[in-house]
Protein backbone atom coordinates (compact mmCIF):
# COMPACT_ATOMS: atom_id res chain seq x y z
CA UNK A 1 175.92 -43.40 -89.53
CA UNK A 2 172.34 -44.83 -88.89
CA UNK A 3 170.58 -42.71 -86.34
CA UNK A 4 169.51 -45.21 -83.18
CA UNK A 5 165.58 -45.39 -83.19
CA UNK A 6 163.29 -42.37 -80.66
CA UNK A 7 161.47 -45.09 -78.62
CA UNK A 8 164.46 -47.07 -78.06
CA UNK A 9 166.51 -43.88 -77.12
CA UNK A 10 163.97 -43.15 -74.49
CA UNK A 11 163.65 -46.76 -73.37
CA UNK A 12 159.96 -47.17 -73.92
CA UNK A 13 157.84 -48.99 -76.04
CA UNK A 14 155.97 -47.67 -79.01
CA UNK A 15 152.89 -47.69 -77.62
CA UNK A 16 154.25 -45.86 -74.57
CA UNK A 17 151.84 -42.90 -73.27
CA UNK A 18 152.71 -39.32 -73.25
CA UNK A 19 153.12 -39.70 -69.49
CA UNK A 20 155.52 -42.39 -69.75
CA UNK A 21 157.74 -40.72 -72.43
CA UNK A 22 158.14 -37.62 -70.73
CA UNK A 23 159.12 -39.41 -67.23
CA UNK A 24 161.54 -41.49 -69.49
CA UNK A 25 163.12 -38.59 -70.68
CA UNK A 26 163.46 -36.68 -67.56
CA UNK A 27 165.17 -39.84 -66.13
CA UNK A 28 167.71 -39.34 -69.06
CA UNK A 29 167.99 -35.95 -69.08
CA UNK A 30 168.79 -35.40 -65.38
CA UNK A 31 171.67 -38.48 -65.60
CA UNK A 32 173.19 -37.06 -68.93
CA UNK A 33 173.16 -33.70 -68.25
CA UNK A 34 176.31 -31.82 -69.13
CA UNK A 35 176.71 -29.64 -65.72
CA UNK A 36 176.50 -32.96 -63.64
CA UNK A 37 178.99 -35.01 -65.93
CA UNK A 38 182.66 -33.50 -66.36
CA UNK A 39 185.70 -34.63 -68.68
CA UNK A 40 185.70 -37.10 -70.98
CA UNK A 41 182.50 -38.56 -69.57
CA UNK A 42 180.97 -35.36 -70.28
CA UNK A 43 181.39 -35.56 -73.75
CA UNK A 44 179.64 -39.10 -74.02
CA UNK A 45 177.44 -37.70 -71.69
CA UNK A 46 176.21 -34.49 -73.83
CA UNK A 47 175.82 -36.78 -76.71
CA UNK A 48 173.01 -38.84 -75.11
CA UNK A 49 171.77 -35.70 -74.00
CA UNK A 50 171.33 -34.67 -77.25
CA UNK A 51 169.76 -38.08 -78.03
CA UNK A 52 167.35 -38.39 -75.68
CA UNK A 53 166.15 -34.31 -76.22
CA UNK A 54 165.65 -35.14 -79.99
CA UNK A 55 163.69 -38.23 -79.33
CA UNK A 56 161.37 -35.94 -76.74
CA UNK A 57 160.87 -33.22 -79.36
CA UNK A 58 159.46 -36.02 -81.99
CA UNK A 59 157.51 -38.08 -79.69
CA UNK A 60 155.96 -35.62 -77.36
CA UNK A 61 154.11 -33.67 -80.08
CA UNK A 62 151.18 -35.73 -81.57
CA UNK A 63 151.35 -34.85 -85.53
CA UNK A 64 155.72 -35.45 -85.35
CA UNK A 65 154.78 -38.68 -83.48
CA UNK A 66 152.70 -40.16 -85.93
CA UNK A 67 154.04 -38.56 -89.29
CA UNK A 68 157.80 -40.56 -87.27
CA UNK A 69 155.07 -43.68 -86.87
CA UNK A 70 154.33 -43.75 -90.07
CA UNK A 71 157.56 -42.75 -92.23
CA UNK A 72 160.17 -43.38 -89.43
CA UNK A 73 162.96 -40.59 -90.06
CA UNK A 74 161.86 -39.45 -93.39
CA UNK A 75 158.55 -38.42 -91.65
CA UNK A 76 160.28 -35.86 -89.31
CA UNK A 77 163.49 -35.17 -91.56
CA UNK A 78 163.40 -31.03 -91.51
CA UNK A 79 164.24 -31.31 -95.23
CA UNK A 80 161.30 -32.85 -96.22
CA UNK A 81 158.76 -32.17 -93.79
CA UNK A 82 159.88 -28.84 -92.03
CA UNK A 83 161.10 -30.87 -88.63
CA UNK A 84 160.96 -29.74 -85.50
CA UNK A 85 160.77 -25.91 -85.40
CA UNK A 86 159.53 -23.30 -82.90
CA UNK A 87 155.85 -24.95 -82.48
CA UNK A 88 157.77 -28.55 -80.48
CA UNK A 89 159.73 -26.34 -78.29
CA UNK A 90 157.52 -25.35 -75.86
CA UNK A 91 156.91 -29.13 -75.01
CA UNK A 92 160.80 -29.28 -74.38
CA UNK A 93 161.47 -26.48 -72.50
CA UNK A 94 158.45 -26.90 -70.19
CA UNK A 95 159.65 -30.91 -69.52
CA UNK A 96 163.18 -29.39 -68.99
CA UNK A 97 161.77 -26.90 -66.72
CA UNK A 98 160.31 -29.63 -64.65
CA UNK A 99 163.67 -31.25 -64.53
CA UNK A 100 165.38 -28.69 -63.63
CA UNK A 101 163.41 -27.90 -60.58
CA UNK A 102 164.07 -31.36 -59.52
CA UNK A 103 167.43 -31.32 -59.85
CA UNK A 104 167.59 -28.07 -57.72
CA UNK A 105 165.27 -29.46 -55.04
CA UNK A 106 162.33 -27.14 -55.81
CA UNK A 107 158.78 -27.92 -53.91
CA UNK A 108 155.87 -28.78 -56.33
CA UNK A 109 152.24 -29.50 -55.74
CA UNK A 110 149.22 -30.39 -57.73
CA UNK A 111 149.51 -30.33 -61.01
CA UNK A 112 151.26 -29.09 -63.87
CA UNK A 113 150.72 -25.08 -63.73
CA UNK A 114 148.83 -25.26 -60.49
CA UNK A 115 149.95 -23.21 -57.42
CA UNK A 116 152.83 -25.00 -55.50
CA UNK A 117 151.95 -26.53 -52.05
CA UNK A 118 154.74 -27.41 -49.65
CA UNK A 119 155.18 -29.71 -46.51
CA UNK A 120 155.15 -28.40 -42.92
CA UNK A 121 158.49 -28.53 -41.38
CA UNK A 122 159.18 -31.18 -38.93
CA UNK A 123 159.53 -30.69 -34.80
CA UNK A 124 161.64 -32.04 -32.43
CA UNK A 125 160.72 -32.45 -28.60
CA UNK A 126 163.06 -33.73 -25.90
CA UNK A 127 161.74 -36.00 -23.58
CA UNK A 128 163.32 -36.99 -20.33
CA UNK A 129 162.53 -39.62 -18.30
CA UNK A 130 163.87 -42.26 -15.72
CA UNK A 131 165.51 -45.65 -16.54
CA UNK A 132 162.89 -47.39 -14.83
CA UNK A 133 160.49 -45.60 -17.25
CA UNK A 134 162.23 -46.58 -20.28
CA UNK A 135 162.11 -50.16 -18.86
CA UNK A 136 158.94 -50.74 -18.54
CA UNK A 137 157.62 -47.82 -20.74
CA UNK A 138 154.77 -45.07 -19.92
CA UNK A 139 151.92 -43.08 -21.28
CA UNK A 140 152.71 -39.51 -20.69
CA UNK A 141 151.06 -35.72 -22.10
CA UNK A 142 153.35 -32.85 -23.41
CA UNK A 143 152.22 -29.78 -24.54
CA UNK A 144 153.45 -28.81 -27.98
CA UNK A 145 152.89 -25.73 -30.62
CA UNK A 146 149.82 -26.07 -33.13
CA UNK A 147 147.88 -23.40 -35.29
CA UNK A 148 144.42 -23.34 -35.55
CA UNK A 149 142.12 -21.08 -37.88
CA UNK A 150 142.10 -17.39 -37.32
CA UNK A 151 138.78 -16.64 -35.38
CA UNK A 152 138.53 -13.39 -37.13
CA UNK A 153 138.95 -13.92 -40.64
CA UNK A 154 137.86 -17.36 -40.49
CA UNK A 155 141.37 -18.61 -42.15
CA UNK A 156 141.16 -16.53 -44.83
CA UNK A 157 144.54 -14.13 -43.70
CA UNK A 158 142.19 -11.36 -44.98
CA UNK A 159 140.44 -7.85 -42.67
CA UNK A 160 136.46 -8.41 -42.55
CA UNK A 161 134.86 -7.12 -45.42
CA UNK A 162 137.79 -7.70 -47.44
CA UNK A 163 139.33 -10.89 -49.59
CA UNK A 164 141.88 -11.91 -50.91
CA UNK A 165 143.17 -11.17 -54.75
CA UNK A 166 144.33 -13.22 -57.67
CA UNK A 167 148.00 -12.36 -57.97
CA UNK A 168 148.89 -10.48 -60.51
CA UNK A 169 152.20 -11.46 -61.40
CA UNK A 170 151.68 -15.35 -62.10
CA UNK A 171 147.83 -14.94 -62.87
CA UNK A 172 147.04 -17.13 -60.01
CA UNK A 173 149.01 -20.25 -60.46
CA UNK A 174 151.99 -19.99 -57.60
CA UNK A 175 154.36 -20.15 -59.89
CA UNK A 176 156.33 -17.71 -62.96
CA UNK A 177 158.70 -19.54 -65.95
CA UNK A 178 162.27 -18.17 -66.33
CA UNK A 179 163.54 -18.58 -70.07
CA UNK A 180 167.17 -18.21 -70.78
CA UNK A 181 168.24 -19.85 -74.28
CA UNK A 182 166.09 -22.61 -74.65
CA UNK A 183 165.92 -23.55 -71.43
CA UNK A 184 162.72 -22.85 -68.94
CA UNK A 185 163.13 -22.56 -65.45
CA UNK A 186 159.92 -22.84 -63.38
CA UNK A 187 160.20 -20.81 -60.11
CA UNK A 188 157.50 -20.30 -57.02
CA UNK A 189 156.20 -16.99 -57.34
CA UNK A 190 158.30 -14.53 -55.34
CA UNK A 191 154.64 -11.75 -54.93
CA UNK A 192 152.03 -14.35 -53.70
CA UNK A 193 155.23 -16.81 -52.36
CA UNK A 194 153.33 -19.74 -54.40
CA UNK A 195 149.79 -19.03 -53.09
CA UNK A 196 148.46 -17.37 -56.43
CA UNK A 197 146.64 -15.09 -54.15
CA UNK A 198 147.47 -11.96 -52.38
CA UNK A 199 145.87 -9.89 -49.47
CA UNK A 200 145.60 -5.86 -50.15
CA UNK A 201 144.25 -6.02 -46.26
CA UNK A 202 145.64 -8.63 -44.15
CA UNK A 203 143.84 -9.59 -40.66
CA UNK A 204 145.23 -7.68 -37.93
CA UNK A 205 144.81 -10.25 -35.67
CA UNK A 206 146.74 -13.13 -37.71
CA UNK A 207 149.02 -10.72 -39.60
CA UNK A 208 147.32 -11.91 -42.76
CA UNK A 209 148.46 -16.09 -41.84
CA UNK A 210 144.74 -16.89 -41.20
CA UNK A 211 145.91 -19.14 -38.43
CA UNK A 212 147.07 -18.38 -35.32
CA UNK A 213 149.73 -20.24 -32.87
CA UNK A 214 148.33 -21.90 -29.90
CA UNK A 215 149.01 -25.28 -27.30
CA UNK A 216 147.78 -28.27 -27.90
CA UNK A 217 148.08 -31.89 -25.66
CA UNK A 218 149.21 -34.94 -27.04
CA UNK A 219 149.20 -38.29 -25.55
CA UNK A 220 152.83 -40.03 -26.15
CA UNK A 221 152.96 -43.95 -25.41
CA UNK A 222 156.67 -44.63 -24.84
CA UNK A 223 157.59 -47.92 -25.54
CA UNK A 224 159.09 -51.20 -22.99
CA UNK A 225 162.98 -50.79 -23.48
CA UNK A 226 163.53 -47.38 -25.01
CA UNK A 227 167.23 -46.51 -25.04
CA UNK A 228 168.76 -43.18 -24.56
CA UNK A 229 169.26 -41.44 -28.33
CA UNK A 230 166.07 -42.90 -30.20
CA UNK A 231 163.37 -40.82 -31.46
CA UNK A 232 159.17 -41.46 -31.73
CA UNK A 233 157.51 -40.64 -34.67
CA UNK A 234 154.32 -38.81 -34.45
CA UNK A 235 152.86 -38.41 -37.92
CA UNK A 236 151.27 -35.38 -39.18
CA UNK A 237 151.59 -33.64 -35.36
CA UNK A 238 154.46 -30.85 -36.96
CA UNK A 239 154.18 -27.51 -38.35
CA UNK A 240 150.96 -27.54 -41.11
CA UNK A 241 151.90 -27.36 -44.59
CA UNK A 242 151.53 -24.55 -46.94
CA UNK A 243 148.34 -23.84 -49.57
CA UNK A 244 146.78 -27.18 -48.23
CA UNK A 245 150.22 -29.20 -48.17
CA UNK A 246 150.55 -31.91 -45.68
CA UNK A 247 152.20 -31.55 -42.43
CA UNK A 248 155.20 -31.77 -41.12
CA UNK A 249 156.06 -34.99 -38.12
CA UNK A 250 156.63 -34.47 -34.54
CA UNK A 251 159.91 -36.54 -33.80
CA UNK A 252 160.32 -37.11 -29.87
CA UNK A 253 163.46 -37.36 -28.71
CA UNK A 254 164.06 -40.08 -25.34
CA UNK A 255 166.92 -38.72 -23.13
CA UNK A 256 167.24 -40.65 -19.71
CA UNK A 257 168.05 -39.35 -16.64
CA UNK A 258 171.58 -40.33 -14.73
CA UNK A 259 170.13 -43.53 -12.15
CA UNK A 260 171.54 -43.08 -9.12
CA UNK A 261 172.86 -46.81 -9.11
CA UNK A 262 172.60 -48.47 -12.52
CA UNK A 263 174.60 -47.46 -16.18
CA UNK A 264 173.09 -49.21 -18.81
CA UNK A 265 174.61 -50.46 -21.93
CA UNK A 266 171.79 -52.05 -24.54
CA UNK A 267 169.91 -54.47 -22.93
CA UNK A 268 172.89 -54.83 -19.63
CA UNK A 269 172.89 -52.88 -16.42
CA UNK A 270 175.70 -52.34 -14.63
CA UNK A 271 176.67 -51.61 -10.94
CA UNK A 272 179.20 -51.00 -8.47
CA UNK A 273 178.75 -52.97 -5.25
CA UNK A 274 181.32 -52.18 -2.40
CA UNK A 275 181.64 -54.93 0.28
CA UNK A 276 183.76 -54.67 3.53
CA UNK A 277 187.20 -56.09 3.33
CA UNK A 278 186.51 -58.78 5.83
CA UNK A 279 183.52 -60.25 3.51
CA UNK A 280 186.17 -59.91 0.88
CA UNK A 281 188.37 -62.33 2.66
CA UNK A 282 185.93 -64.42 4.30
CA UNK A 283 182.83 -64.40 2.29
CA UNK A 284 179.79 -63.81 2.26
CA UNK A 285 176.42 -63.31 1.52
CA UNK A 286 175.48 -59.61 0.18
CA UNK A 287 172.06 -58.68 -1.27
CA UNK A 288 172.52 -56.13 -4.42
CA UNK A 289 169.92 -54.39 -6.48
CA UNK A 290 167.68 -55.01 -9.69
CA UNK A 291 165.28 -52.62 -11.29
CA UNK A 292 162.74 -55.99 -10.43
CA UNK A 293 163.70 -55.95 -6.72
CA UNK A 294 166.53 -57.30 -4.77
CA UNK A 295 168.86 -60.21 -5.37
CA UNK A 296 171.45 -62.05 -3.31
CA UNK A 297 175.07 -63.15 -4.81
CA UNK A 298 177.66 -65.12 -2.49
CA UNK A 299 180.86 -63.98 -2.51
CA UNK A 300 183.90 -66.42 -2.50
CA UNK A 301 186.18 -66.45 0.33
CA UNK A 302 189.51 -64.55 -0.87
CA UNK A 303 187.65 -62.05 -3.10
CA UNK A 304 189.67 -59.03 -5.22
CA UNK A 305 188.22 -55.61 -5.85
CA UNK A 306 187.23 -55.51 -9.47
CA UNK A 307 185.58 -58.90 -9.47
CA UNK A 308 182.66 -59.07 -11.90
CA UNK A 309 179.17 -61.26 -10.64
CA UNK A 310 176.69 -61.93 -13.69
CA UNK A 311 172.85 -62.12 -12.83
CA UNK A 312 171.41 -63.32 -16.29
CA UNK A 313 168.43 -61.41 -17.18
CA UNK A 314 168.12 -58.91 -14.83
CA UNK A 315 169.19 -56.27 -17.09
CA UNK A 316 166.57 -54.64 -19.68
CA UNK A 317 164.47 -55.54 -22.76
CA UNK A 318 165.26 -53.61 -25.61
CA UNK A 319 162.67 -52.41 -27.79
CA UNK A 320 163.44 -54.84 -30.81
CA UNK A 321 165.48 -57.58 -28.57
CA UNK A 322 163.64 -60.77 -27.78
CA UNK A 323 165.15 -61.62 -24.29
CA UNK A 324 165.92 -58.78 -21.40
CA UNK A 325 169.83 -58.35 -21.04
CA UNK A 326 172.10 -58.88 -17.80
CA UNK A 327 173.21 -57.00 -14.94
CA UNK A 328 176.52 -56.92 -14.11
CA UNK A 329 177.70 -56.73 -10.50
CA UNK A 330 181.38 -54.72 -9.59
CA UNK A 331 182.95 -55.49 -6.70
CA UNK A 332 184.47 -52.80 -4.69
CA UNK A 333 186.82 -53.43 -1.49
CA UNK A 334 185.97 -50.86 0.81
CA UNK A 335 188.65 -49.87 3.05
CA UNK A 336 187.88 -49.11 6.82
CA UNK A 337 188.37 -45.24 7.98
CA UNK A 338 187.92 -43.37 11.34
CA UNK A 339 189.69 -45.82 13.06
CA UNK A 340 190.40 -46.72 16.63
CA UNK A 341 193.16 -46.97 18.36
CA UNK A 342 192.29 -50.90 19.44
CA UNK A 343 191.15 -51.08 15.45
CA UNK A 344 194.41 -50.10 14.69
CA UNK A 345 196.32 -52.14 17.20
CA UNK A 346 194.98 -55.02 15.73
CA UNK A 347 195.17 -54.45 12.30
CA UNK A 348 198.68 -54.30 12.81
CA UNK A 349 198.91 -57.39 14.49
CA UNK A 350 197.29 -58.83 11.21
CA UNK A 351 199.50 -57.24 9.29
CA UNK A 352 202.13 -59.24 11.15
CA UNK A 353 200.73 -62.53 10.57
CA UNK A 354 200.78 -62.17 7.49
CA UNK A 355 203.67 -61.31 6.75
CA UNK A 356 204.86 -64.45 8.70
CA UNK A 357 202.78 -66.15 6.21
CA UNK A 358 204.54 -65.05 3.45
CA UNK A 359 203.50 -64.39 0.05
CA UNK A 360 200.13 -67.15 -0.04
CA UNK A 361 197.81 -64.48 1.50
CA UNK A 362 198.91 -61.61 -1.08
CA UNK A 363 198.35 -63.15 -4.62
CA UNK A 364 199.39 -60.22 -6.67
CA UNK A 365 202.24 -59.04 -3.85
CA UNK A 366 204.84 -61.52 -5.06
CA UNK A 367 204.07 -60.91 -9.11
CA UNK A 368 204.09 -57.13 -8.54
CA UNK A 369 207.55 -57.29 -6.59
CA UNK A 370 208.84 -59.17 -9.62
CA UNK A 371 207.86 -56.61 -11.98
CA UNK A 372 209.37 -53.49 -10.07
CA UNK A 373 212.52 -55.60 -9.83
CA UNK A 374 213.02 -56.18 -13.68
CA UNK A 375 211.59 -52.69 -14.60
CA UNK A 376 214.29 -50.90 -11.69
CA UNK A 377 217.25 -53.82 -13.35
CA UNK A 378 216.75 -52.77 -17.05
């Protein structure tokens, strides 16, 4: 069986640089590898593995590449030419080793060999403020946690008069190689933690960090329309990164206080507005709230409890909405207590007249008789 040509294993062109055929097999590598394919897709799997790890050996060392070039097979064929032996493997495991730490979610920084750097973590702050805040939005100051330079050892994590040391275990470069079989795993450092340095005297002020935890002010511009839930980004204001890695974000979190009158839902308020059982029947003009002032609504002679009035646009722009929402008026039939005597007299009498008057001045009496009548017949 003809063996499928290296380049066109990898997926790159012969004139592909040793950059790209490495990052083309590492793409390979990682999908085909056995441990992440099981079964009968394993199998398959494993055999482009095996493809793809041949076609590195050959085309990431310079005299198999161009003796392959040249001769194709016959060039590299270990019968004829010696093939790959101990001198390509180093090239392998080290790409594999880089894989591997990828696949395993291992920080990396700088180059190949160089000491590893690592991002800052990312902080969270909770910010509370009012709903008339979030709709209109504000420019406010918190105080959050920073480091700054040790004063005494200048940043250095070392005691005046002393430095710092090349570690001894990975000879300075953050990180130590693992071999098992023919496979290399790269690992930070677990003496210098991936610094490549180490400190026989730390700073007694910093505790050997060289920095040192302080308070620092930031200005925060909240946003028009800010719901309950989201988050700001603040870039680069988390914890500082590690051997010159970047830092982490600052992520503020918006929580909004419980209004006193309004819910909000999106870009819609809503409120409850009680009314007097005589406006009920007979109407009315009331005056209810906005977060822009006050507004008036009439209400209809004859009106139930539970009746919804819309005031279009008097709710809240959202952050990404193009046109403020609505607010949504409840009506609530309040019902008279601490009564009089005479009060009570005379809402007897109306009591009386209407019953005279039948079922017109109750419209859900009648409907709600019929329905305990079926559900006591049944």
């Amino acid at each position: 069986m003809s063996k499928k040509d290296y380049y066109e294993t990898l997926g790159v062109p012969k004139n592909a640089s040793d950059e790209e055929i490495k990052k083309a097999y590492r793409k390979l590598a990682m999908k085909h590898h056995p441990d992440r394919n099981q079964g009968d897709a394993g199998t398959v799997a494993e055999e482009k593995f095996k493809e793809a790890k041949e076609a590195y050996e050959m085309l990431s060392d310079a005299q198999k590449r161009a003796a392959y070039d040249q001769h194709g097979f016959a060039g590299v064929d270990p019968n004829m030419r010696g093939g790959p032996g101990a001198e390509g493997f180093g090239g392998f495991a080290e790409a594999f080793g880089d894989i591997f730490g990828d696949m395993f979610g291992q920080s990396r920084g700088g180059g190949r060999g160089g000491r590893q750097v690592f991002r800052g973590s990312d902080l969270s702050y909770a910010m509370e403020i009012t709903l008339e805040e979030a709709a209109r939005g504000k420019e406010a100051q918190i105080r959050i946690p920073t480091w700054e330079a040790c004063d005494t050892c200048h940043g250095s994590g070392a005691k005046p008069g002393t430095q710092a040391k090349t570690c001894g275990t990975c000879a300075g470069q953050g990180t130590v190689q693992m071999r098992q079989g023919f496979f290399s795993v790269q690992q930070t450092c677990p003496t210098c933690r991936g610094t490549g340095k180490v400190i026989p005297e730390p700073c007694t002020v910093c505790s050997g960090q060289g920095k040192l935890k302080k308070q620092k002010t930031l200005e925060v511009k909240i946003p028009a329309g800010i719901d309950d839930g989201m988050r700001i980004r603040s870039v680069g204001n988390g914890e500082p990164g590690s051997n010159g890695g970047p830092s982490g974000d600052l992520y503020i979190e918006i929580r909004t206080k419980k209004h006193d009158i309004f819910e909000r839902d999106g870009g819609d308020l809503h409120c409850s507005v009680p009314v007097s059982f005589i406006t009920a029947a007979l109407g009315g003009e009331i005056e209810v709230p906005t977060l822009a002032g006050k507004a008036a609504i009439d209400i209809p002679e004859g009106t139930q409890a539970g009746k919804q009035f819309r005031l279009r646009g008097k709710g809240i722009k959202g952050v990404r909405d193009s046109s403020p929402g609505d607010l949504y008026c409840h009506i609530t039939v309040e019902t008279p207590v601490k009564l009089t005597e005479h009060q009570r007299k005379l809402l007897r009498e109306l009591e009386e007249s209407f019953k005279k008057g039948g079922g017109k001045h109750s419209p859900s009496g009648d409907s709600w008789t019929d329905k305990l009548k079926k559900f006591f017949n049944a």
